[in-house]
Protein backbone atom coordinates (compact mmCIF):
# COMPACT_ATOMS: atom_id res chain seq x y z
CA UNK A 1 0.00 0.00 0.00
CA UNK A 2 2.81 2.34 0.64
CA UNK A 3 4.06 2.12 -2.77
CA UNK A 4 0.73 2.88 -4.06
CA UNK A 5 0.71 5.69 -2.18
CA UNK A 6 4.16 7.11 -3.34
CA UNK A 7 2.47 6.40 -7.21
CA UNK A 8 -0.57 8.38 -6.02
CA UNK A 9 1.87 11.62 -4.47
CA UNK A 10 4.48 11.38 -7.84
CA UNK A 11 1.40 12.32 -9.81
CA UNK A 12 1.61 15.29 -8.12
CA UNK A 13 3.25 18.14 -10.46
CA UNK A 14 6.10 19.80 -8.77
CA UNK A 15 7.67 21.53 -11.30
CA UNK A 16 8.09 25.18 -11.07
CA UNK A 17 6.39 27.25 -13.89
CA UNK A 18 8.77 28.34 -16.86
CA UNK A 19 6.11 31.40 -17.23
CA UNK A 20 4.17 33.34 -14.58
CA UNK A 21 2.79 36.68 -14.78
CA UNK A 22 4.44 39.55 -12.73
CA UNK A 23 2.70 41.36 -10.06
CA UNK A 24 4.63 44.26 -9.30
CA UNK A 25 4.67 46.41 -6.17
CA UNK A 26 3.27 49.76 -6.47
CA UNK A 27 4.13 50.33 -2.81
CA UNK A 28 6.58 48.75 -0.81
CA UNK A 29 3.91 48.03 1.30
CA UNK A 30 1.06 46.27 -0.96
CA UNK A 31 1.35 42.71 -0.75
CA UNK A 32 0.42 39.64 -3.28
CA UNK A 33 -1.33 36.34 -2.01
CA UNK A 34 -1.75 33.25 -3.84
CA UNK A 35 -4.34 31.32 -2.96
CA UNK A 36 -5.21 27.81 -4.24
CA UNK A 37 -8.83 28.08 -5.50
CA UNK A 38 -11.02 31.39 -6.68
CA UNK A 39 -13.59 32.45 -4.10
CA UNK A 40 -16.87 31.58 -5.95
CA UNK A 41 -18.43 34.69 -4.89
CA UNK A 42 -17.72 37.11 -1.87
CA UNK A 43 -21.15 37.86 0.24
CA UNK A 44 -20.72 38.13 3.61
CA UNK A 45 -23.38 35.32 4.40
CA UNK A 46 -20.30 32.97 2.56
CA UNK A 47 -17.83 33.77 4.98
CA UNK A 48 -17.36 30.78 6.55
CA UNK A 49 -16.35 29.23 3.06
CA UNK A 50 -12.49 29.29 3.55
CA UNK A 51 -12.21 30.82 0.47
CA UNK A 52 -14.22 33.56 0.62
CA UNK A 53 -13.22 33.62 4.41
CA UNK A 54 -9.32 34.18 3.86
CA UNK A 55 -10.55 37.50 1.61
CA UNK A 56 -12.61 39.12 3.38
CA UNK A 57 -13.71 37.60 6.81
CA UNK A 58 -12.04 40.60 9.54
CA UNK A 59 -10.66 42.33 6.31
CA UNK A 60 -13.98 44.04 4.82
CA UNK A 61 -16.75 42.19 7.02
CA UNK A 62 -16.21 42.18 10.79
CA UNK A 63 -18.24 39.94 13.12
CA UNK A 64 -19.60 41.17 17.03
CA UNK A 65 -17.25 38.61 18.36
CA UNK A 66 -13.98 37.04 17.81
CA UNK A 67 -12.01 34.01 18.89
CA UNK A 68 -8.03 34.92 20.18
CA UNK A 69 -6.04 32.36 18.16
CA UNK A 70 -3.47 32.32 20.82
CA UNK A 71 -5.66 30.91 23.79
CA UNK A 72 -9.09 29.83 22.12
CA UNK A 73 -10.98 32.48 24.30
CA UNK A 74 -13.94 34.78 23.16
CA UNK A 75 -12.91 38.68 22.25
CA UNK A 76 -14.59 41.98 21.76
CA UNK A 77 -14.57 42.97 18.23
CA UNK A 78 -18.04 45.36 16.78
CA UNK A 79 -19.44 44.29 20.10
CA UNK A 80 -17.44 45.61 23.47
CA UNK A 81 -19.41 43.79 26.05
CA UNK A 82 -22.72 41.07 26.60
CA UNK A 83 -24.33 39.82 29.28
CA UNK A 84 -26.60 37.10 29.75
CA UNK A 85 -30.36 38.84 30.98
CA UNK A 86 -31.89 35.20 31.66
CA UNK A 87 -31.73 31.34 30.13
CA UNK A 88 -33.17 32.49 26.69
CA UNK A 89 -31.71 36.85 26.05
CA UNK A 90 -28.63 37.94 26.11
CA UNK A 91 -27.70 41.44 26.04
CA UNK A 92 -24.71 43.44 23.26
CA UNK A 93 -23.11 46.68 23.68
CA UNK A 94 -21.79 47.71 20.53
CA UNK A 95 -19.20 49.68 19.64
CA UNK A 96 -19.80 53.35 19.33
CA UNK A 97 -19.17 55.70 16.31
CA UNK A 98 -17.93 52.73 13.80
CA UNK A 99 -19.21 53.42 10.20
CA UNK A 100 -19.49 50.71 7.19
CA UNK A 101 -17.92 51.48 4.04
CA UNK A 102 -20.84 53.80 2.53
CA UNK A 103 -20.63 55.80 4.92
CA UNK A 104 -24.22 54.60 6.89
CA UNK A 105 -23.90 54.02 10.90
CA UNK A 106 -22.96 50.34 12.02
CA UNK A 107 -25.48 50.33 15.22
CA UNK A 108 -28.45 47.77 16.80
CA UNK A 109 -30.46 48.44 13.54
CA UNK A 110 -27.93 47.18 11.44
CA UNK A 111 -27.20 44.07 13.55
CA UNK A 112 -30.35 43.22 13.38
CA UNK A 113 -30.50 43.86 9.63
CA UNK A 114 -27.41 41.11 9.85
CA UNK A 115 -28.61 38.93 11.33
CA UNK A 116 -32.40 38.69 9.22
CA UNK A 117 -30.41 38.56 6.18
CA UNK A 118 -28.32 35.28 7.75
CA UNK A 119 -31.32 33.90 8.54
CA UNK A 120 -33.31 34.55 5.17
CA UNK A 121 -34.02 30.83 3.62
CA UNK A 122 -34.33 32.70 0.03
CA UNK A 123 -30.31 32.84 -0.23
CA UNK A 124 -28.09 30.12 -0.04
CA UNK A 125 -26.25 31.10 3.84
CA UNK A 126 -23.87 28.99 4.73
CA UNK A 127 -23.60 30.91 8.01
CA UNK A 128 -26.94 30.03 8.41
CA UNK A 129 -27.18 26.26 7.45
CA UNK A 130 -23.80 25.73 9.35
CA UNK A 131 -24.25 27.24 12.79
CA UNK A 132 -27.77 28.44 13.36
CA UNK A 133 -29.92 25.13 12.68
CA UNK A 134 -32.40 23.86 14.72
CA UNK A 135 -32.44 27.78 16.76
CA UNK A 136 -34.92 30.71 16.38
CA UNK A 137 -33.30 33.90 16.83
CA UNK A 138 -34.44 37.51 17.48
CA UNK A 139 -33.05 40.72 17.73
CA UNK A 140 -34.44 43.40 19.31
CA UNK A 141 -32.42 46.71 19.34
CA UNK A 142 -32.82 48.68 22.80
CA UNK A 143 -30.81 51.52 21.54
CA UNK A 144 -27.71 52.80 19.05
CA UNK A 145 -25.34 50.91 20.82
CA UNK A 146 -27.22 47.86 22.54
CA UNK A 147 -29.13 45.15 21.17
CA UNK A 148 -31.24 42.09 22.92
CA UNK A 149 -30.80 38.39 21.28
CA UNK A 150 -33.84 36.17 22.60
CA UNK A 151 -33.47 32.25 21.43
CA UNK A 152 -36.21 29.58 21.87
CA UNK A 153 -33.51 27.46 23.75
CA UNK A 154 -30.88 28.45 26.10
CA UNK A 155 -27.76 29.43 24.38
CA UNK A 156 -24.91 29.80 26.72
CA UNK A 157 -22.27 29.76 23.97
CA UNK A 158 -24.58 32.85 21.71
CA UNK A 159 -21.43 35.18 22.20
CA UNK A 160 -19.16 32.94 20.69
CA UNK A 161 -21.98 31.77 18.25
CA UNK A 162 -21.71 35.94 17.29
CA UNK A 163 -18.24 35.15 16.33
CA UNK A 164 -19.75 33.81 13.01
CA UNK A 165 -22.33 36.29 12.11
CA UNK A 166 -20.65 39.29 10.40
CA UNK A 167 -22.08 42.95 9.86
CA UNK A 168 -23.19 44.06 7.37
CA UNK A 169 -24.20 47.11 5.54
CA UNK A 170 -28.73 47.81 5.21
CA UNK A 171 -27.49 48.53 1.97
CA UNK A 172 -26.89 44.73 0.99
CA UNK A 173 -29.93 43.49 -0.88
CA UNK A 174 -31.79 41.54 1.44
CA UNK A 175 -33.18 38.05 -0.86
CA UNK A 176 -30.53 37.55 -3.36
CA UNK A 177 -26.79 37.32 -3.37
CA UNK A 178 -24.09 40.33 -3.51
CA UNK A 179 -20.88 40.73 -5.26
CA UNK A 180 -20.16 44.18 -3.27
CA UNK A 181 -19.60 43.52 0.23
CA UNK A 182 -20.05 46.45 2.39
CA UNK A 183 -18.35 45.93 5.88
CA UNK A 184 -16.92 48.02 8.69
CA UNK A 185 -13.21 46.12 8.66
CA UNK A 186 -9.81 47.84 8.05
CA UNK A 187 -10.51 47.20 3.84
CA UNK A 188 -13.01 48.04 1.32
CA UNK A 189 -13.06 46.12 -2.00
CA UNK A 190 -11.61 47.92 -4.72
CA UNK A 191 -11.67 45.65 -7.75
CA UNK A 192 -12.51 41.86 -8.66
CA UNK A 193 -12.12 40.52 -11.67
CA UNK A 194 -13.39 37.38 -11.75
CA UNK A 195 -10.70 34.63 -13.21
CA UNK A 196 -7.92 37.03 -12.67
CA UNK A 197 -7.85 39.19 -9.50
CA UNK A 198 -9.70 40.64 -6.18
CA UNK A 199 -7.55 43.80 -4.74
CA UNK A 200 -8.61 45.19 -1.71
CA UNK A 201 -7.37 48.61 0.15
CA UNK A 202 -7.32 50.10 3.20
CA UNK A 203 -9.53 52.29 4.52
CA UNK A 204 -8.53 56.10 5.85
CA UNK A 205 -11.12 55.71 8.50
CA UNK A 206 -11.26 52.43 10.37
CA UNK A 207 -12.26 52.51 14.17
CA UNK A 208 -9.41 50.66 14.67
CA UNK A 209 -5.65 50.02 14.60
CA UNK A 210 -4.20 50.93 11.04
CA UNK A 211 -2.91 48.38 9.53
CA UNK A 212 0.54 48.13 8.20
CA UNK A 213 -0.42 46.47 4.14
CA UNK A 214 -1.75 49.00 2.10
CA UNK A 215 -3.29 47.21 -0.61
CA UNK A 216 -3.52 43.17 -1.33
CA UNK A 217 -4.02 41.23 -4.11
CA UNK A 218 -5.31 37.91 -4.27
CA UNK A 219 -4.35 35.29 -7.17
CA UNK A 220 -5.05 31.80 -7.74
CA UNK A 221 -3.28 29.01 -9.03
CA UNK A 222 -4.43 25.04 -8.36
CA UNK A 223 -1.08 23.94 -7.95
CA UNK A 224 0.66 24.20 -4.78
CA UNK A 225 4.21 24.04 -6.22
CA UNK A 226 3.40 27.27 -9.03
CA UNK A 227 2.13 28.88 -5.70
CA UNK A 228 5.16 27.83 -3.34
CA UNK A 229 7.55 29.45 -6.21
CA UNK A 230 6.07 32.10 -6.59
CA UNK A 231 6.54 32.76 -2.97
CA UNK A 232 9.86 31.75 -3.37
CA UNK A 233 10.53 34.44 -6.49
CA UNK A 234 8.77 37.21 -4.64
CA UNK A 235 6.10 37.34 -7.34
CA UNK A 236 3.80 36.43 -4.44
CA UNK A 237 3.81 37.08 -0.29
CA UNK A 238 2.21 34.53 1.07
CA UNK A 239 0.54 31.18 0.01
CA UNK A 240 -1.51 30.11 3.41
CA UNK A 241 -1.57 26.85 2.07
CA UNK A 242 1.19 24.40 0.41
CA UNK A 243 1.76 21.07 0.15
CA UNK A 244 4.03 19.02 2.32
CA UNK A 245 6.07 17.78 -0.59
CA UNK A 246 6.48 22.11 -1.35
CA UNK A 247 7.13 22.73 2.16
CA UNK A 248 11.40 22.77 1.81
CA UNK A 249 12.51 25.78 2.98
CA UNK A 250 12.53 26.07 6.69
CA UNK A 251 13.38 29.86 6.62
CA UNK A 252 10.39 30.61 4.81
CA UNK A 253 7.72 27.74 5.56
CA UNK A 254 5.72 27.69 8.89
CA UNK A 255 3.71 24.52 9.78
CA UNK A 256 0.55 25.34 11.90
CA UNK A 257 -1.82 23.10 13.89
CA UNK A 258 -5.07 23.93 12.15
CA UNK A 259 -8.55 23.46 13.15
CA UNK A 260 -9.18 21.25 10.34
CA UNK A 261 -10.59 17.42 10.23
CA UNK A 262 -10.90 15.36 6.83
CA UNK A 263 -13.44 12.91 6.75
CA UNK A 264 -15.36 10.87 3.83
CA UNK A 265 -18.91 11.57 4.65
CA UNK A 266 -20.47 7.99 4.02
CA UNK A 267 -24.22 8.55 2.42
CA UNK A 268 -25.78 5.93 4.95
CA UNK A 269 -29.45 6.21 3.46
CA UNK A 270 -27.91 4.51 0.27
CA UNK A 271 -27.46 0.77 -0.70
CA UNK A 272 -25.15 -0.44 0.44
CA UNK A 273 -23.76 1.98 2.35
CA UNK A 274 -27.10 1.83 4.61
CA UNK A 275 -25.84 -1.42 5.87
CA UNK A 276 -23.43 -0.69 9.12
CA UNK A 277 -20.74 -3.02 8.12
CA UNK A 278 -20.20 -2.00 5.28
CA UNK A 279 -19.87 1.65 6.91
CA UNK A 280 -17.36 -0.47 8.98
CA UNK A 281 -15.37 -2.08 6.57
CA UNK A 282 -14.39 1.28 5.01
CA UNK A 283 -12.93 2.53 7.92
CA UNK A 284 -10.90 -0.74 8.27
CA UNK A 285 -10.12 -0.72 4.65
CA UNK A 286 -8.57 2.61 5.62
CA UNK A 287 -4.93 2.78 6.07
CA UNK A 288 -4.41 5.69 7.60
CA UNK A 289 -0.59 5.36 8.35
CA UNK A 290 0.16 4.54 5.03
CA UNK A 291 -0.45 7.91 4.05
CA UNK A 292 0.86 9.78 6.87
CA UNK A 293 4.47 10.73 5.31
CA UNK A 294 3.02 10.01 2.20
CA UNK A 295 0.06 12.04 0.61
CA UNK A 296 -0.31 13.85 4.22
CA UNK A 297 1.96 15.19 7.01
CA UNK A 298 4.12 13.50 9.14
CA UNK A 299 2.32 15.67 11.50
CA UNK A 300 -1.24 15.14 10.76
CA UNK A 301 -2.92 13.02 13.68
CA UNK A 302 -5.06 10.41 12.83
CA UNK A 303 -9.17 11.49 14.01
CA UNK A 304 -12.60 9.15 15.29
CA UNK A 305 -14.13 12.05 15.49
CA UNK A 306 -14.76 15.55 13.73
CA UNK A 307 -13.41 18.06 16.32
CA UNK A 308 -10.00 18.63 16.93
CA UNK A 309 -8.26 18.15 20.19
CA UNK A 310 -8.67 21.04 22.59
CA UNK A 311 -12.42 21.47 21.40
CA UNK A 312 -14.93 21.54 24.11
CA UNK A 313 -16.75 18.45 24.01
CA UNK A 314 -14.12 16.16 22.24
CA UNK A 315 -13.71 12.94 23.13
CA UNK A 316 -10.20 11.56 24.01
CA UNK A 317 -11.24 7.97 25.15
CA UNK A 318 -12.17 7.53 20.97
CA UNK A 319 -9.30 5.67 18.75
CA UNK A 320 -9.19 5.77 15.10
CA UNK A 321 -10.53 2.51 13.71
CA UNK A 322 -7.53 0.04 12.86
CA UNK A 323 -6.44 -0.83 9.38
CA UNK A 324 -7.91 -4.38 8.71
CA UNK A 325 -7.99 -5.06 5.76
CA UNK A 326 -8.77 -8.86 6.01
CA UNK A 327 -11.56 -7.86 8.56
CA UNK A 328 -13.22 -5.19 6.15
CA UNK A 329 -13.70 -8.26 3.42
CA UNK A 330 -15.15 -10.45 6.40
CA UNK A 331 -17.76 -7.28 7.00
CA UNK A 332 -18.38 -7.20 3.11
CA UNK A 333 -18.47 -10.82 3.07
CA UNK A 334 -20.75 -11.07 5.77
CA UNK A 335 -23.10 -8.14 4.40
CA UNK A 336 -22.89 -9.84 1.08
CA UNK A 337 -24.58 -13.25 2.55
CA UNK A 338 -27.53 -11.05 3.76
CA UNK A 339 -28.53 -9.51 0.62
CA UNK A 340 -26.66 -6.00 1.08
CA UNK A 341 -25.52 -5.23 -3.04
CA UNK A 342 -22.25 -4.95 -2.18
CA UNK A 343 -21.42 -5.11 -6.07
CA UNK A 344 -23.19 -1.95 -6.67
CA UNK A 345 -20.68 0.85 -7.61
CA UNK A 346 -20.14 3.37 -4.92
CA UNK A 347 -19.07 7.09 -6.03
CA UNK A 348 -16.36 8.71 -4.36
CA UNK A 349 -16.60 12.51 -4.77
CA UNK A 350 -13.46 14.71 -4.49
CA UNK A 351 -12.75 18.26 -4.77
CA UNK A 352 -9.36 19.55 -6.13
CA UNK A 353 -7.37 21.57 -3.98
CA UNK A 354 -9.72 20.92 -1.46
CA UNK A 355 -6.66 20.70 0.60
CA UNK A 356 -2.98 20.08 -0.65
CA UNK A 357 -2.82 16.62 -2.47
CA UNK A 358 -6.39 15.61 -1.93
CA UNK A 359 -7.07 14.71 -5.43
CA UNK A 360 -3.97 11.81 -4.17
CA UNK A 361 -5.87 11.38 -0.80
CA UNK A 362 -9.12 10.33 -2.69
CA UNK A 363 -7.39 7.98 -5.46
CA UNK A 364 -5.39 6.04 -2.58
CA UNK A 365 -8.51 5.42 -0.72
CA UNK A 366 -10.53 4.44 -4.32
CA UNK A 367 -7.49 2.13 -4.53
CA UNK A 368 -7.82 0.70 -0.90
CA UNK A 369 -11.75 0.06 -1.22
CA UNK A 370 -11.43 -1.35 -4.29
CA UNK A 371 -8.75 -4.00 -2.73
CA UNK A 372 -11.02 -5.32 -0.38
CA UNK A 373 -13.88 -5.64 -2.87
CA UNK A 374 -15.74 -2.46 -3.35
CA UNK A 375 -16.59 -1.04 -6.76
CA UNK A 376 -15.67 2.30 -6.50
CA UNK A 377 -15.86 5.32 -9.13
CA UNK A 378 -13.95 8.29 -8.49
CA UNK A 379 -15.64 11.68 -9.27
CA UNK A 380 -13.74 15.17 -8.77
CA UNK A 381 -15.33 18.26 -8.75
CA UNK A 382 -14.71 21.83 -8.78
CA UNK A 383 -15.71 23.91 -5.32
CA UNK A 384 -19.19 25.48 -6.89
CA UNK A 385 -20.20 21.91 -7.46
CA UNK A 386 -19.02 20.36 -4.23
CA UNK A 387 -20.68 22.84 -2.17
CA UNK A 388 -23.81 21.78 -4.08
CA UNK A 389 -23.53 18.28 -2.92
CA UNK A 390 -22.31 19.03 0.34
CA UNK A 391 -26.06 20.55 2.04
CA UNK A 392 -29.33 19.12 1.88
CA UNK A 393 -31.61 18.54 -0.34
CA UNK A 394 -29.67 15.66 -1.54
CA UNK A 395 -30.92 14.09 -4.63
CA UNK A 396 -33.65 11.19 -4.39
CA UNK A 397 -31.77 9.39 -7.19
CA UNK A 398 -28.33 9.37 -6.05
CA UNK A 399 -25.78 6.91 -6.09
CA UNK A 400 -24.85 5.59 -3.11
CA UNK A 401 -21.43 8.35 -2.16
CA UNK A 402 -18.55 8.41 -0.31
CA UNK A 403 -18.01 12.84 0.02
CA UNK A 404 -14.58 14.07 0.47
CA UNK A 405 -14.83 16.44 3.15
CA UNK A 406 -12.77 18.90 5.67
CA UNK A 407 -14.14 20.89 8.10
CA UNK A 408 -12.96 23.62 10.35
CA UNK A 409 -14.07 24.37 14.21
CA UNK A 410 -11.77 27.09 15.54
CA UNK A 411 -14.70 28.30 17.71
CA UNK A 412 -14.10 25.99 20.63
CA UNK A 413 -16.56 24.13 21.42
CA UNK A 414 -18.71 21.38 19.50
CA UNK A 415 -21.95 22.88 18.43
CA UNK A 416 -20.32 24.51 15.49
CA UNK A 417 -19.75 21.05 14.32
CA UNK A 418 -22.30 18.43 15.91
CA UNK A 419 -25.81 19.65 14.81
CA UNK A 420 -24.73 20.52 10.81
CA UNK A 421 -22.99 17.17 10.36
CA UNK A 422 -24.47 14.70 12.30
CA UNK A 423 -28.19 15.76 13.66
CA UNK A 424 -31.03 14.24 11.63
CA UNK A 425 -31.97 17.73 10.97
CA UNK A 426 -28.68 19.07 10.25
CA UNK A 427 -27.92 20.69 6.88
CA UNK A 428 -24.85 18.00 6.01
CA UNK A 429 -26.19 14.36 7.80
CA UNK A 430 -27.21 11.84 6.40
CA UNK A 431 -28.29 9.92 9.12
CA UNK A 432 -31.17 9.89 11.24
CA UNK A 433 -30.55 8.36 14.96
CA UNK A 434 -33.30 9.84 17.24
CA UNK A 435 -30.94 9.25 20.42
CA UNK A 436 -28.01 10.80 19.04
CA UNK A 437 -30.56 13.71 18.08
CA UNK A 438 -31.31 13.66 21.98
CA UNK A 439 -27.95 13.92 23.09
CA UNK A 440 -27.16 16.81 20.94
CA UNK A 441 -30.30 18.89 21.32
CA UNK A 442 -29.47 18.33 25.40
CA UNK A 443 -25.71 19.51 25.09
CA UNK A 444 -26.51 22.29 23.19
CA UNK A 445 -28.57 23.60 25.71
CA UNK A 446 -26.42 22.88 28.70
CA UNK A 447 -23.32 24.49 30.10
CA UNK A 448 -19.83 23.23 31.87
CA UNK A 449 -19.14 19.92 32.62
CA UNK A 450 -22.43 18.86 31.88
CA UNK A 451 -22.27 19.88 28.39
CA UNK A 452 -18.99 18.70 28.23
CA UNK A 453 -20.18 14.84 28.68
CA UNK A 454 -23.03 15.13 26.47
CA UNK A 455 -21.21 16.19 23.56
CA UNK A 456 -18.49 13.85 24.42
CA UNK A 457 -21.23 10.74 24.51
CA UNK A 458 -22.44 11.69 21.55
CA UNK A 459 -19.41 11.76 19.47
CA UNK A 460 -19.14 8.57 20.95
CA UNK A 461 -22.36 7.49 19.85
CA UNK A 462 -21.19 8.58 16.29
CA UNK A 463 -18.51 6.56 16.33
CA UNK A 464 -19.32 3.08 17.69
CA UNK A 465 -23.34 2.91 16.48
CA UNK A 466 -23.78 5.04 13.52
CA UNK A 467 -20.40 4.93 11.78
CA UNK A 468 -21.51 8.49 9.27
CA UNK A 469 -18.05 8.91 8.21
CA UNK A 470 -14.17 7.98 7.63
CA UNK A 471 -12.50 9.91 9.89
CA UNK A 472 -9.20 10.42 8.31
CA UNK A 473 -6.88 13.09 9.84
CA UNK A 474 -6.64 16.24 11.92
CA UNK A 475 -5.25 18.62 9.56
CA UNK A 476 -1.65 20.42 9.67
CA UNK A 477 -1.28 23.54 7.52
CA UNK A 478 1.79 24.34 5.52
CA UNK A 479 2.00 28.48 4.99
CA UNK A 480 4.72 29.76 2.46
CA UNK A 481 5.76 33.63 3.60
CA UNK A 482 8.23 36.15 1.52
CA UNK A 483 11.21 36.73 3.24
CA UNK A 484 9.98 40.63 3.61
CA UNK A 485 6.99 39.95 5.86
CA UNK A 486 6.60 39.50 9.68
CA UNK A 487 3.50 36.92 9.81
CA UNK A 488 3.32 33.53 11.16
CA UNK A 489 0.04 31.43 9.82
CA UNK A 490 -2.14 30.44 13.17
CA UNK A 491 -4.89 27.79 13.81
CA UNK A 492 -7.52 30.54 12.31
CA UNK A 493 -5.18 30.98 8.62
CA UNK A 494 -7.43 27.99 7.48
CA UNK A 495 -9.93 29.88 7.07
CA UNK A 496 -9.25 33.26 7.26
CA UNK A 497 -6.06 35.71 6.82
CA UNK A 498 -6.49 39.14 8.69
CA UNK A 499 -3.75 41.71 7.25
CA UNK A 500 -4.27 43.67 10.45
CA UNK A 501 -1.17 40.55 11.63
CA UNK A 502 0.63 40.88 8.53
CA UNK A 503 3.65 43.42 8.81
CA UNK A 504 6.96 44.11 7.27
CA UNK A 505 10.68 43.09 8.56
């Protein structure tokens, strides 16, 4: 298997490009970044899309909230204080005298306006679908500067939950998607041009600290060793994301525990995948190791579950199920003899440059399945169509799929993660377990240790009994930085990339 997996990483091109175009500096302090995919589009409901999230998450849109990379805890950012009034309101001061981009106030009004807009089912919100499922949500401004939330279930993680909502403008159309996002953060947006370019510059007037970059320009190019040279060459400034293999140059590539899990998302509604040992024989058709060194990190750790370590309610008792394969043809054997259609061909869906080498990461497992006596497909898809087949409504005449997936929780604590993926209701399960739907609807509700446990059993519970997934790895991040700059990529660079921490040596 190991020399499969070399085969499956040499495919990878590594070759530096004999042409690339030249993005001068019109200021010593502008900077370039090279990113690996195009954001699809930029509204501010889509910031939690890495891609869209690395532009202009804490660049042009701000949220009331933010989480301090350095210890995990909860920080002022529009809003400067909360309290909790009772189990079900809590209470925002906002910050005085801040102004969007067009000039109009940022006060209660327009958090409110926020927030109606995340919640509006005409758009596709992935804020919404992601973190606010399940929960009703008002907002009731008491003044300028102070506005009441009031949920229909206690929500004693809402201030960290308004770490994910981000201001916006009462000028954003309210029903349909935006290409101009109008935010309150240290940059406007001065130009896109779609295939080629999205510059943004600073603002004369931000509430805040100035920043030290003047102007950045994002670029995009699929392959991580075109985006590591041009690093290297100074036509870029940054790359926040390389591949191992890429990652040679100690003096100018940082490694950084991300926030990240990868997972196949197993479609468990499907024949055969509906069958649970079949679910099972997956995982031990999955050699993990084998590709640790290989296609992944040396680094990367090995996951049961979809939180990372350090996240409230993750469950260090779980262990990665073993590689097996002579157990996984037992399972498939076993299913077989019961009249599962274990024959019928299964359709792995990959994205490219989901993360570094995952079109390798998908053909190694294809290859792995298919040794143990799966029929497996491999499909790979661009991000527009991925995030199609990532929410719900799936489609009533799907094959039965194995999704290529990562997913980042840098919020600290499970619910970001839980309800979405795994809940019956949730916008990205595709199971339906009415105790496991217990569990979480309890947790989320509860506080301290309590909450703790819950979420805890019912990763458990995810695990052992309903087997949704191949937990594969918990990520590490490769960031390539120019020689010139002061920055040092974080456990947040995943999926965003404030310039306010990007300076000059």
């Amino acid at each position: 298997m190991r020399k499969l997996l070399k085969l499956c990483l040499g495919a990878v091109v590594i070759a530096a490009p004999s042409i690339l175009p030249s993005y001068a500096w019109s200021a010593p302090t502008d900077i370039t970044v090279v990113l690996e995919t195009q954001p699809d589009q930029l509204d501010p409901c889509q910031s939690s899309k890495s891609q869209v999230g690395k532009v202009i998450k804490q660049n042009v849109v701000e949220t009331l909230t933010e989480i301090n990379p350095k210890n995990g805890q909860i920080k002022p950012r529009l809003a400067t204080e909360w309290k909790q009034v009772d189990d079900l309101t809590w209470r925002f001061k906002l910050r005085h005298g801040v102004k969007f981009h067009d000039g109009t106030p940022f006060n209660a009004v327009a958090v409110k306006y926020s927030l109606e807009r995340t919640l509006d089912k005409s758009i596709d919100c992935e804020i919404r679908v992601k973190y606010f499922g399940g929960m009703t949500i008002t907002a009731t401004p008491i003044s300028d500067d102070e506005i009441e939330f009031k949920t229909n279930t206690p929500q004693p993680i809402l201030p960290t939950l308004m770490g994910t909502v981000v201001a916006m403008s009462t000028a954003t159309p309210m029903g349909k998607i935006t290409r101009e996002p109008i935010g309150t953060g240290p940059y406007k947006l001065a130009q896109w041009v779609p295939g080629e370019r999205i510059v943004l510059e600073r603002t004369n007037d931000y509430w805040g600290d100035k920043p030290k970059v003047t102007k950045a320009t994002y670029i995009w190019r699929s392959e991580s060793a075109v985006r590591a040279a041009m690093v290297a060459s100074g036509e870029a400034d940054i790359s926040p994301n390389i591949a191992v293999q890429d990652a040679t140059d100690p003096s100018i590539d940082f490694s950084f525990l991300n926030s990240e899990t990868s997972r196949l998302r197993i479609d468990a509604a499907i024949p055969p995948l509906n069958d649970l040992r079949v679910r099972l024989a997956l995982n031990y058709a999955t050699d993990r190791e084998g590709m640790k060194g290989t296609i992944f990190s040396k680094q990367v750790i090995a996951s049961a579950q979809h939180v990372v370590p350090g996240i409230n309610g993750h469950n260090p008792d779980l262990k990665p199920y073993p590689y097996d394969p002579a157990k996984a043809k037992a399972l498939l054997k076993e299913a077989k003899a019961a009249g599962t259609p274990i024959d019928r061909e299964i359709v792995l869906v990959g994205r490219y440059n989901l993360y570094p080498n995952s079109e390798e990461s998908v053909q190694a497992l294809q290859a792995m399945y298919e040794a143990v006596g799966l029929k497996v497909k491999l499909r790979m898809t661009e991000s527009a169509e991925w995030y199609k087949l990532l929410f719900k409504p799936f489609a009533e005449n799907r094959q039965p799929t194995l999704f290529q997936e990562q997913h980042d929780n840098n919020n600290g604590d499970a619910v970001f993660t839980i309800y979405v993926k795994y809940h019956s209701q949730g916008g990205q399960s595709t199971i339906s377990d009415p105790e496991l739907d217990k569990l979480i609807d309890e947790a989320g509700k509860s506080t301290g240790e309590k909450r703790t446990k819950l979420y805890q059993e019912a990763f458990k519970r995810i695990h052992e009994v309903d087997v949704p997934d191949v937990s594969l790895f918990h990520m590490v991040g490769f960031t390539r930085v120019n020689k010139r700059l002061d920055f040092r990529p974080s456990i947040a660079t995943n999926s965003e990339l404030q310039l306010s921490t990007v300076g000059f040596k």
